[in-house]
PDB file of N, CA and C in Angstrom:
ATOM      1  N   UNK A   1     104.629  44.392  91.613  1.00  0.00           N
ATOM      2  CA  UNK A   1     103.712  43.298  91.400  1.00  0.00           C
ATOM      3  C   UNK A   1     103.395  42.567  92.705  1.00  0.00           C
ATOM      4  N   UNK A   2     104.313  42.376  93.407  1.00  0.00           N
ATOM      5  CA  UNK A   2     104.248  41.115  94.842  1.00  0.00           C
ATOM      6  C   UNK A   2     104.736  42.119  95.784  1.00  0.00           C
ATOM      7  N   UNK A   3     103.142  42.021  96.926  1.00  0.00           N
ATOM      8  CA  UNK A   3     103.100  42.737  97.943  1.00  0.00           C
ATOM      9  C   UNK A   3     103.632  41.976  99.347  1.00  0.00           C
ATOM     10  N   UNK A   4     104.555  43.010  99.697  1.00  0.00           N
ATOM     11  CA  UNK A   4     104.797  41.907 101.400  1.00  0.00           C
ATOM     12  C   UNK A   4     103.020  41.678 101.909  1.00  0.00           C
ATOM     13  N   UNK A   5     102.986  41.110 103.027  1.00  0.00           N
ATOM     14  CA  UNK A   5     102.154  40.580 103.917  1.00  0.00           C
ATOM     15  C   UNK A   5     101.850  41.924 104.686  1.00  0.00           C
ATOM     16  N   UNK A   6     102.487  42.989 105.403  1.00  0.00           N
ATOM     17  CA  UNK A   6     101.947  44.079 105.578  1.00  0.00           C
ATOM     18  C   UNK A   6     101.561  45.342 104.980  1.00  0.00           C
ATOM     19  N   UNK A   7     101.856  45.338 103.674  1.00  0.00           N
ATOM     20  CA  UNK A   7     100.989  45.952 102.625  1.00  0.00           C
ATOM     21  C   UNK A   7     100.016  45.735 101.988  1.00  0.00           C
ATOM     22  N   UNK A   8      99.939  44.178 101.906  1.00  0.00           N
ATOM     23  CA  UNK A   8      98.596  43.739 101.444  1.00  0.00           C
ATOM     24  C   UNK A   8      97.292  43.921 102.678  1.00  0.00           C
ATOM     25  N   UNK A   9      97.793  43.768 103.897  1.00  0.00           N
ATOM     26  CA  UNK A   9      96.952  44.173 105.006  1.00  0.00           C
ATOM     27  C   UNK A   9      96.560  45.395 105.357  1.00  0.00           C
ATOM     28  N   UNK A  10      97.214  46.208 105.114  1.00  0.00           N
ATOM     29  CA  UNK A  10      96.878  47.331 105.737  1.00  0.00           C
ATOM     30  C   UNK A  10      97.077  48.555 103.962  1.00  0.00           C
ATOM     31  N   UNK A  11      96.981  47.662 103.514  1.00  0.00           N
ATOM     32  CA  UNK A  11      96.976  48.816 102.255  1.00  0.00           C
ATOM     33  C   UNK A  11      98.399  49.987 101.962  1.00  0.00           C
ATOM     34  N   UNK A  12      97.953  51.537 101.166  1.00  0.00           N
ATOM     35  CA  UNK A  12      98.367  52.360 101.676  1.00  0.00           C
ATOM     36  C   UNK A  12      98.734  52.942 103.002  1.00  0.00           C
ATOM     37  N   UNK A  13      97.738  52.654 103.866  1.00  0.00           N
ATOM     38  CA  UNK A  13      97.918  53.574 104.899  1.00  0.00           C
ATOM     39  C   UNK A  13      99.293  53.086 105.671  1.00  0.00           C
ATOM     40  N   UNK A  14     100.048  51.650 105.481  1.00  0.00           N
ATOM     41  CA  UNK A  14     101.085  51.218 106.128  1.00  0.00           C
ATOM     42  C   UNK A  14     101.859  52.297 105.853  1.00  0.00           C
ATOM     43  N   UNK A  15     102.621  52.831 104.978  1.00  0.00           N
ATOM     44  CA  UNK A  15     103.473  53.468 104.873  1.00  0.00           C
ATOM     45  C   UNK A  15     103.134  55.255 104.704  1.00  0.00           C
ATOM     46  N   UNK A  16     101.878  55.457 104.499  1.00  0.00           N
ATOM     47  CA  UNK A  16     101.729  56.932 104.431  1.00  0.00           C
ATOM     48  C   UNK A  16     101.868  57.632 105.631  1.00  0.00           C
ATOM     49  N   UNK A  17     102.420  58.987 105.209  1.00  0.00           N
ATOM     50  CA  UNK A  17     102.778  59.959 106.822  1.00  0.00           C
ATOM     51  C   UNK A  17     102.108  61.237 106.397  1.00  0.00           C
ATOM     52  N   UNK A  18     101.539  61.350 107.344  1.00  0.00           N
ATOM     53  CA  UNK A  18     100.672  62.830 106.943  1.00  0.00           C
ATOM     54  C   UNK A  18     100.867  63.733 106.492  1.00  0.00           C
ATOM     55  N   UNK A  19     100.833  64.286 104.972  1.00  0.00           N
ATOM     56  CA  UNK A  19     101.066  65.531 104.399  1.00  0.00           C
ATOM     57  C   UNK A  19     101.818  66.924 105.388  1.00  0.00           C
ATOM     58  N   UNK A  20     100.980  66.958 106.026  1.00  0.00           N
ATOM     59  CA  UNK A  20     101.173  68.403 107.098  1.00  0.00           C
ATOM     60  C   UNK A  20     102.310  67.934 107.027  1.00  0.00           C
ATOM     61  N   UNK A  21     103.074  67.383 108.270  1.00  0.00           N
ATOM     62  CA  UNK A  21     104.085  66.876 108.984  1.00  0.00           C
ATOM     63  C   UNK A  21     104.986  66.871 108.370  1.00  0.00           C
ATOM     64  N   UNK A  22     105.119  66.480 107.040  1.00  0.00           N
ATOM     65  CA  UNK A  22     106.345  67.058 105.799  1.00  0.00           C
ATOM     66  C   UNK A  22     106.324  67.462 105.920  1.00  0.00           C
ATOM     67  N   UNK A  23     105.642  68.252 105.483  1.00  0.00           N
ATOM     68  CA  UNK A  23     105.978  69.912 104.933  1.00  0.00           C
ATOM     69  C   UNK A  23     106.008  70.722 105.610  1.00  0.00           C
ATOM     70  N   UNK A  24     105.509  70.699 107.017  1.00  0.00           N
ATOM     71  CA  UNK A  24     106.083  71.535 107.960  1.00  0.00           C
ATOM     72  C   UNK A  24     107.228  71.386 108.437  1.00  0.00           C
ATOM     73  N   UNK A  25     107.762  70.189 108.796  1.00  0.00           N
ATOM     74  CA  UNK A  25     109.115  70.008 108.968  1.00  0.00           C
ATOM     75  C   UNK A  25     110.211  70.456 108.003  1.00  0.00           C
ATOM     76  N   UNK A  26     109.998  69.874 107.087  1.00  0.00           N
ATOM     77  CA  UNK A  26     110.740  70.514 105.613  1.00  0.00           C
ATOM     78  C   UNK A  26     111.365  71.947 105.479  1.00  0.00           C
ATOM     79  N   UNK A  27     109.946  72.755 105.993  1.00  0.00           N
ATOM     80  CA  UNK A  27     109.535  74.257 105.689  1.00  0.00           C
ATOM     81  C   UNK A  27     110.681  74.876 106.855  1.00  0.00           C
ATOM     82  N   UNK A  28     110.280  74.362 107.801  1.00  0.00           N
ATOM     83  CA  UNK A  28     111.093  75.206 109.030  1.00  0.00           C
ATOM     84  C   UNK A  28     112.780  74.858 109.068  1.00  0.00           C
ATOM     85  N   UNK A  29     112.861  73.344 108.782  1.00  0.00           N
ATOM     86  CA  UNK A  29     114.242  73.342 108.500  1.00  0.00           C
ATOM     87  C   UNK A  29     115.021  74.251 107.246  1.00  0.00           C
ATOM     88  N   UNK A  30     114.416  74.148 106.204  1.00  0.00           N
ATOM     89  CA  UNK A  30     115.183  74.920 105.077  1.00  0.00           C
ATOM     90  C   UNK A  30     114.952  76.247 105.607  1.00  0.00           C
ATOM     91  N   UNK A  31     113.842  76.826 106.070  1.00  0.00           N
ATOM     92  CA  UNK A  31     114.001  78.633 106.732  1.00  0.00           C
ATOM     93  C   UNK A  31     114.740  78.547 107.420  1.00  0.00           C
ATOM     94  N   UNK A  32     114.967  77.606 108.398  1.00  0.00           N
ATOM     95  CA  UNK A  32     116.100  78.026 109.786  1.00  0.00           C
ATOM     96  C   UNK A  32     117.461  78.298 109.047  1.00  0.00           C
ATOM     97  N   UNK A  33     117.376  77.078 108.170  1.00  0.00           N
ATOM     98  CA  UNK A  33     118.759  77.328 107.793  1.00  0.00           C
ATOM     99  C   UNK A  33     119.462  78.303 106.779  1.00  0.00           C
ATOM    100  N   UNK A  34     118.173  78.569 105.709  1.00  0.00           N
ATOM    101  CA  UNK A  34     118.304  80.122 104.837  1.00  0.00           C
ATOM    102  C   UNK A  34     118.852  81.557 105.861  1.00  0.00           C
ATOM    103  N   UNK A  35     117.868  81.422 106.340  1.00  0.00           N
ATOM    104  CA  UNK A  35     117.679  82.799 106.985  1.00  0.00           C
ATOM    105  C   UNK A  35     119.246  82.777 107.859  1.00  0.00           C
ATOM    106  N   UNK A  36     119.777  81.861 108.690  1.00  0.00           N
ATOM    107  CA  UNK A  36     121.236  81.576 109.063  1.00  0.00           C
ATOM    108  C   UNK A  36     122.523  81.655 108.538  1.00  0.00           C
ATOM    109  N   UNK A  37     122.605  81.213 106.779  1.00  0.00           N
ATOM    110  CA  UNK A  37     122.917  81.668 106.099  1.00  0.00           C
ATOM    111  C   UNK A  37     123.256  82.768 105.387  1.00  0.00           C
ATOM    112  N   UNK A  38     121.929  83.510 105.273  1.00  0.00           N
ATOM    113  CA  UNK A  38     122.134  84.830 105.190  1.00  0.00           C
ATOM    114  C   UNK A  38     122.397  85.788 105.535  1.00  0.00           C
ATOM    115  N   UNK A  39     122.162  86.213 107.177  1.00  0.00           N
ATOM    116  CA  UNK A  39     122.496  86.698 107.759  1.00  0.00           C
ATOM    117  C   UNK A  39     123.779  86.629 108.029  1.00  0.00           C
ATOM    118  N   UNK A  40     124.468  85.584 107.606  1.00  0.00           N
ATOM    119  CA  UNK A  40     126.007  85.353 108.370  1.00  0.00           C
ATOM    120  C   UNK A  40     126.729  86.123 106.943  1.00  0.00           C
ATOM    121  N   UNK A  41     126.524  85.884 106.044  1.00  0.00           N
ATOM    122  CA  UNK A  41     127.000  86.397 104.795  1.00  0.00           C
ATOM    123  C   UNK A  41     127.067  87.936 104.088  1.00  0.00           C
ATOM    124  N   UNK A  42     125.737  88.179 105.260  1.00  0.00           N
ATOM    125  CA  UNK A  42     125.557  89.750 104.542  1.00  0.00           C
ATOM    126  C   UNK A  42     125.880  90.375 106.078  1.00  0.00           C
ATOM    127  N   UNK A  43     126.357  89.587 107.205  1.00  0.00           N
ATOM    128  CA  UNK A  43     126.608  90.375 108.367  1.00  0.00           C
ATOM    129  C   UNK A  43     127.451  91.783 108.066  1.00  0.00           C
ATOM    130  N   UNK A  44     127.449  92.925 108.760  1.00  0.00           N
ATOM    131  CA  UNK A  44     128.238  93.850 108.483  1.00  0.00           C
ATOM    132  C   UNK A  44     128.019  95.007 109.602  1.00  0.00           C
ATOM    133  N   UNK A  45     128.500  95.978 110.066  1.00  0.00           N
ATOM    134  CA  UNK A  45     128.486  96.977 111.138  1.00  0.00           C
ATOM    135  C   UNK A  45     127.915  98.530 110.583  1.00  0.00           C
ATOM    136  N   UNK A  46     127.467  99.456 110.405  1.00  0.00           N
ATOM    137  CA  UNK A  46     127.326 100.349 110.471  1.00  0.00           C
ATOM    138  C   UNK A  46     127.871 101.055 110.093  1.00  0.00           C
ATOM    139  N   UNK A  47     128.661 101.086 111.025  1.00  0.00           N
ATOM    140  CA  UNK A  47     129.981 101.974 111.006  1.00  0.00           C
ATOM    141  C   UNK A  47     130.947 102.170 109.476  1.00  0.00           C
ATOM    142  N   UNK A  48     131.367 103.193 109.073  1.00  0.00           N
ATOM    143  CA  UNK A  48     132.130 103.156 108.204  1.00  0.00           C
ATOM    144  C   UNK A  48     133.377 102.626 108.486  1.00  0.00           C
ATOM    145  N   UNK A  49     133.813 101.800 107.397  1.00  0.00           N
ATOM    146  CA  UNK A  49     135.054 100.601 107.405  1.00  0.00           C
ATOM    147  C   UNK A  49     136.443 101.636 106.387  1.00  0.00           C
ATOM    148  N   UNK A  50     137.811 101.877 107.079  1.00  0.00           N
ATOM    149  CA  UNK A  50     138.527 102.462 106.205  1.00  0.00           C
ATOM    150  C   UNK A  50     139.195 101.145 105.650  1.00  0.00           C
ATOM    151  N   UNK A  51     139.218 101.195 104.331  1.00  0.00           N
ATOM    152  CA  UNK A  51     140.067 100.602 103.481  1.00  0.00           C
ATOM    153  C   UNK A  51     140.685 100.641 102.756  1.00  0.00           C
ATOM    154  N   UNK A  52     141.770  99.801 101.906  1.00  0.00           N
ATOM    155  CA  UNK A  52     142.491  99.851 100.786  1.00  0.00           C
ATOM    156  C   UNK A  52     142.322  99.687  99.626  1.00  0.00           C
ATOM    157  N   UNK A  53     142.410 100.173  98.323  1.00  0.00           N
ATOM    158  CA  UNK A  53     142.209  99.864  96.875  1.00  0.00           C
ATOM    159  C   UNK A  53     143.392  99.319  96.998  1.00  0.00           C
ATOM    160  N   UNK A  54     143.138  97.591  96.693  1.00  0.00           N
ATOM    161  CA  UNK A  54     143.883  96.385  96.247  1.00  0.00           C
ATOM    162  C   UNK A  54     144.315  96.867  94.680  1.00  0.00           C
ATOM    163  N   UNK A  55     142.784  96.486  93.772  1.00  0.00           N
ATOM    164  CA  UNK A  55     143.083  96.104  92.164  1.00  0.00           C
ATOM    165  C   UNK A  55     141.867  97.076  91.787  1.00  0.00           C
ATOM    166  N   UNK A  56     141.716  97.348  90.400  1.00  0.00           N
ATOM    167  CA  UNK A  56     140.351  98.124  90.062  1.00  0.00           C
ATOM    168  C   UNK A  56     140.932  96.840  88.386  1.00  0.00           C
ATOM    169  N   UNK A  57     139.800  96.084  88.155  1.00  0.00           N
ATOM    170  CA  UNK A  57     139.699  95.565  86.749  1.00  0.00           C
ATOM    171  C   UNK A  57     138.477  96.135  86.313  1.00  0.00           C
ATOM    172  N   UNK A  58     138.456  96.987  84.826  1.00  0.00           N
ATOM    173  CA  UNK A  58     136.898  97.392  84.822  1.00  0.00           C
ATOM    174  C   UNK A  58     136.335  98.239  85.505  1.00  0.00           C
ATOM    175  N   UNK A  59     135.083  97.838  85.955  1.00  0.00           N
ATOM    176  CA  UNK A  59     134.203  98.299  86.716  1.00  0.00           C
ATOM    177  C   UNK A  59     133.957  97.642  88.652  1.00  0.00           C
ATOM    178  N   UNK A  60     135.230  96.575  88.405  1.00  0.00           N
ATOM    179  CA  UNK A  60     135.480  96.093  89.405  1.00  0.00           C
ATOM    180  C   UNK A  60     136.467  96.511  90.368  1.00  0.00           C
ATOM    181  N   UNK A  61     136.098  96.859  91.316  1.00  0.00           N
ATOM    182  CA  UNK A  61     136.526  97.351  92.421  1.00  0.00           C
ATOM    183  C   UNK A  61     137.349  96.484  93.969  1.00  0.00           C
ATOM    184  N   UNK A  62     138.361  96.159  94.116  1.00  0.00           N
ATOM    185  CA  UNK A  62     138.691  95.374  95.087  1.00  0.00           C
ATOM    186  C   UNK A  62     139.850  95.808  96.204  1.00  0.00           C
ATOM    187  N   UNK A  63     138.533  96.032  96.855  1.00  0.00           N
ATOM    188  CA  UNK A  63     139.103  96.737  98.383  1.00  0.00           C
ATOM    189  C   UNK A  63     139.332  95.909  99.709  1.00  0.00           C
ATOM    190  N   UNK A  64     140.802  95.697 100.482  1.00  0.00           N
ATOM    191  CA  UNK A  64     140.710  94.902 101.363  1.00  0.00           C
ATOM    192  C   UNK A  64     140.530  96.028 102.568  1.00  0.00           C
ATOM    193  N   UNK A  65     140.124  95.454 104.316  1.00  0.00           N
ATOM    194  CA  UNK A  65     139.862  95.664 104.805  1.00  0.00           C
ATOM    195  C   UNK A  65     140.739  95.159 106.044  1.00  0.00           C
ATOM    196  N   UNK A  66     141.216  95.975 107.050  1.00  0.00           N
ATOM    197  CA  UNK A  66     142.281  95.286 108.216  1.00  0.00           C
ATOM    198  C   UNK A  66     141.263  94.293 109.131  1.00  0.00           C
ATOM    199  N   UNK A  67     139.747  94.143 109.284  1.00  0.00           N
ATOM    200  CA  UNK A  67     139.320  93.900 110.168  1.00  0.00           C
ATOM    201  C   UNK A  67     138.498  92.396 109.577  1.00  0.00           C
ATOM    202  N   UNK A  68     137.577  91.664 110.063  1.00  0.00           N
ATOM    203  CA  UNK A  68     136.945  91.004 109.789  1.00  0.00           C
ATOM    204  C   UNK A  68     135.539  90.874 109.622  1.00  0.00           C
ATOM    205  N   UNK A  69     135.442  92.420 109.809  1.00  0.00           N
ATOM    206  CA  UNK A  69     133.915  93.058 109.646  1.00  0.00           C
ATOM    207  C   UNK A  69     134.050  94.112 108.307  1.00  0.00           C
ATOM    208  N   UNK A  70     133.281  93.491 107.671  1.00  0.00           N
ATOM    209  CA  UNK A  70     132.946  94.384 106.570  1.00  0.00           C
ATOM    210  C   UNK A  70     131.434  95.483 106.338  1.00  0.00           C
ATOM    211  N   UNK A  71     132.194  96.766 105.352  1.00  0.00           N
ATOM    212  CA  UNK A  71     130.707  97.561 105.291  1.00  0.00           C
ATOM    213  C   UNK A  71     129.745  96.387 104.895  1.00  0.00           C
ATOM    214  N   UNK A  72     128.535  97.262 104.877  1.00  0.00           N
ATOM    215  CA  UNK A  72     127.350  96.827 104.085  1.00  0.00           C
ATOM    216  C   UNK A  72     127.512  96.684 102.902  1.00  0.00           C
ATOM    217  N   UNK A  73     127.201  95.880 101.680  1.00  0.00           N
ATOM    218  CA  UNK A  73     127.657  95.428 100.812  1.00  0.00           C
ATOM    219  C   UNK A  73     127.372  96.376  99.732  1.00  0.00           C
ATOM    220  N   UNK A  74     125.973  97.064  99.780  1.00  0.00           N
ATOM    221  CA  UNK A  74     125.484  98.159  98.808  1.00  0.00           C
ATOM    222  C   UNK A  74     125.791  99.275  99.357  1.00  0.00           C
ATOM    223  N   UNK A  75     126.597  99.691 100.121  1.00  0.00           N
ATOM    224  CA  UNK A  75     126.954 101.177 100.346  1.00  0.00           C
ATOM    225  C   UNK A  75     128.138 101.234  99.424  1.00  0.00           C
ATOM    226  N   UNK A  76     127.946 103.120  99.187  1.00  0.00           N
ATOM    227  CA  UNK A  76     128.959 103.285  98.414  1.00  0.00           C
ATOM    228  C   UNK A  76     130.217 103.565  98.448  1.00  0.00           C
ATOM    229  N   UNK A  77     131.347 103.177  97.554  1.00  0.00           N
ATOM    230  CA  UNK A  77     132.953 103.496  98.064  1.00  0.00           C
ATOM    231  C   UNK A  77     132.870 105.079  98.181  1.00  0.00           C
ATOM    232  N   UNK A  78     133.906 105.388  98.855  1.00  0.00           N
ATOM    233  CA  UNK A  78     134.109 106.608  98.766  1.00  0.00           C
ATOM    234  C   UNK A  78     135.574 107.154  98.983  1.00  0.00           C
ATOM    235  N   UNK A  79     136.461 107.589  98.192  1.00  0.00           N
ATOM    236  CA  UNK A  79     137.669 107.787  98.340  1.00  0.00           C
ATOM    237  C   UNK A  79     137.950 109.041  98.710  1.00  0.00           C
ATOM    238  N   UNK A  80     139.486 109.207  99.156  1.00  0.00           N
ATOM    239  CA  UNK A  80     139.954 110.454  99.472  1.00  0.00           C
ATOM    240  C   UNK A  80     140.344 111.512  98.664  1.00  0.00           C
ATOM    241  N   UNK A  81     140.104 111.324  97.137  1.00  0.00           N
ATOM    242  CA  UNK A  81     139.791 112.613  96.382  1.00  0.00           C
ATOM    243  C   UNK A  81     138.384 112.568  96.297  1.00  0.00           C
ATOM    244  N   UNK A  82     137.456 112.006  96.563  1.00  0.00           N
ATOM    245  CA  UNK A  82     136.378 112.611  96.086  1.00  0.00           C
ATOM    246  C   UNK A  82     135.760 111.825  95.086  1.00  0.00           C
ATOM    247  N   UNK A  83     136.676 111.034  94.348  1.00  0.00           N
ATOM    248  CA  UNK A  83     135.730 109.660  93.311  1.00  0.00           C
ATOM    249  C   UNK A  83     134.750 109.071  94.551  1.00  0.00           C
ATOM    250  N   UNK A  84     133.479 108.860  93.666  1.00  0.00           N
ATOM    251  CA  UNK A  84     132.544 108.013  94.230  1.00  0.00           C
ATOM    252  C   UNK A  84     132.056 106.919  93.366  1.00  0.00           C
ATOM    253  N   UNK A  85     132.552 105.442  93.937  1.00  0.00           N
ATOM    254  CA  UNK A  85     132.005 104.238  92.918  1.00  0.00           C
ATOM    255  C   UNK A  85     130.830 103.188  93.843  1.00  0.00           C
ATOM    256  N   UNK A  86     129.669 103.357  93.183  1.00  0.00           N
ATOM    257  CA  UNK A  86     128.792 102.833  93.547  1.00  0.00           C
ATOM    258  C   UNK A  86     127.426 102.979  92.980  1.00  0.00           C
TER     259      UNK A  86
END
């Protein structure tokens, strides 16, 4: 209802900030930080990783690894008889 003294003067425009300028700022911060995210999470090497069958529950599979680099997340297990789960 009751406008300060510099809103009644200058209207809207006192407090409006230019559309663009959001949303570009907005835009690039949440990509910088997605894309940073993701990459750190799905990081992984190439290389084939030898590992251990921990537990099998199901269809669940839980293999540890000596290193701190893990395969690629969609490649498939592959054991030393010859089962393949993936």
């Amino acid at each position: 209802m009751f406008k300060s003294g510099v809103a009644r003067t200058f209207g809207r425009s006192a407090f409006a900030r230019p559309a663009s300028t959001i949303l570009s700022s907005t835009r690039s911060a949440v990509g910088n930080n997605a894309l940073r995210a993701l990459s750190a999470r799905y990081a992984s090497t190439e290389a084939g990783k030898t590992g251990k069958i921990h537990q099998v529950i199901g269809a669940v599979v839980d293999v540890k690894f000596d290193t701190e680099q893990l395969p690629a997340i969609l490649n498939a297990l592959e054991t030393e008889n010859g089962a393949t789960f993936g």
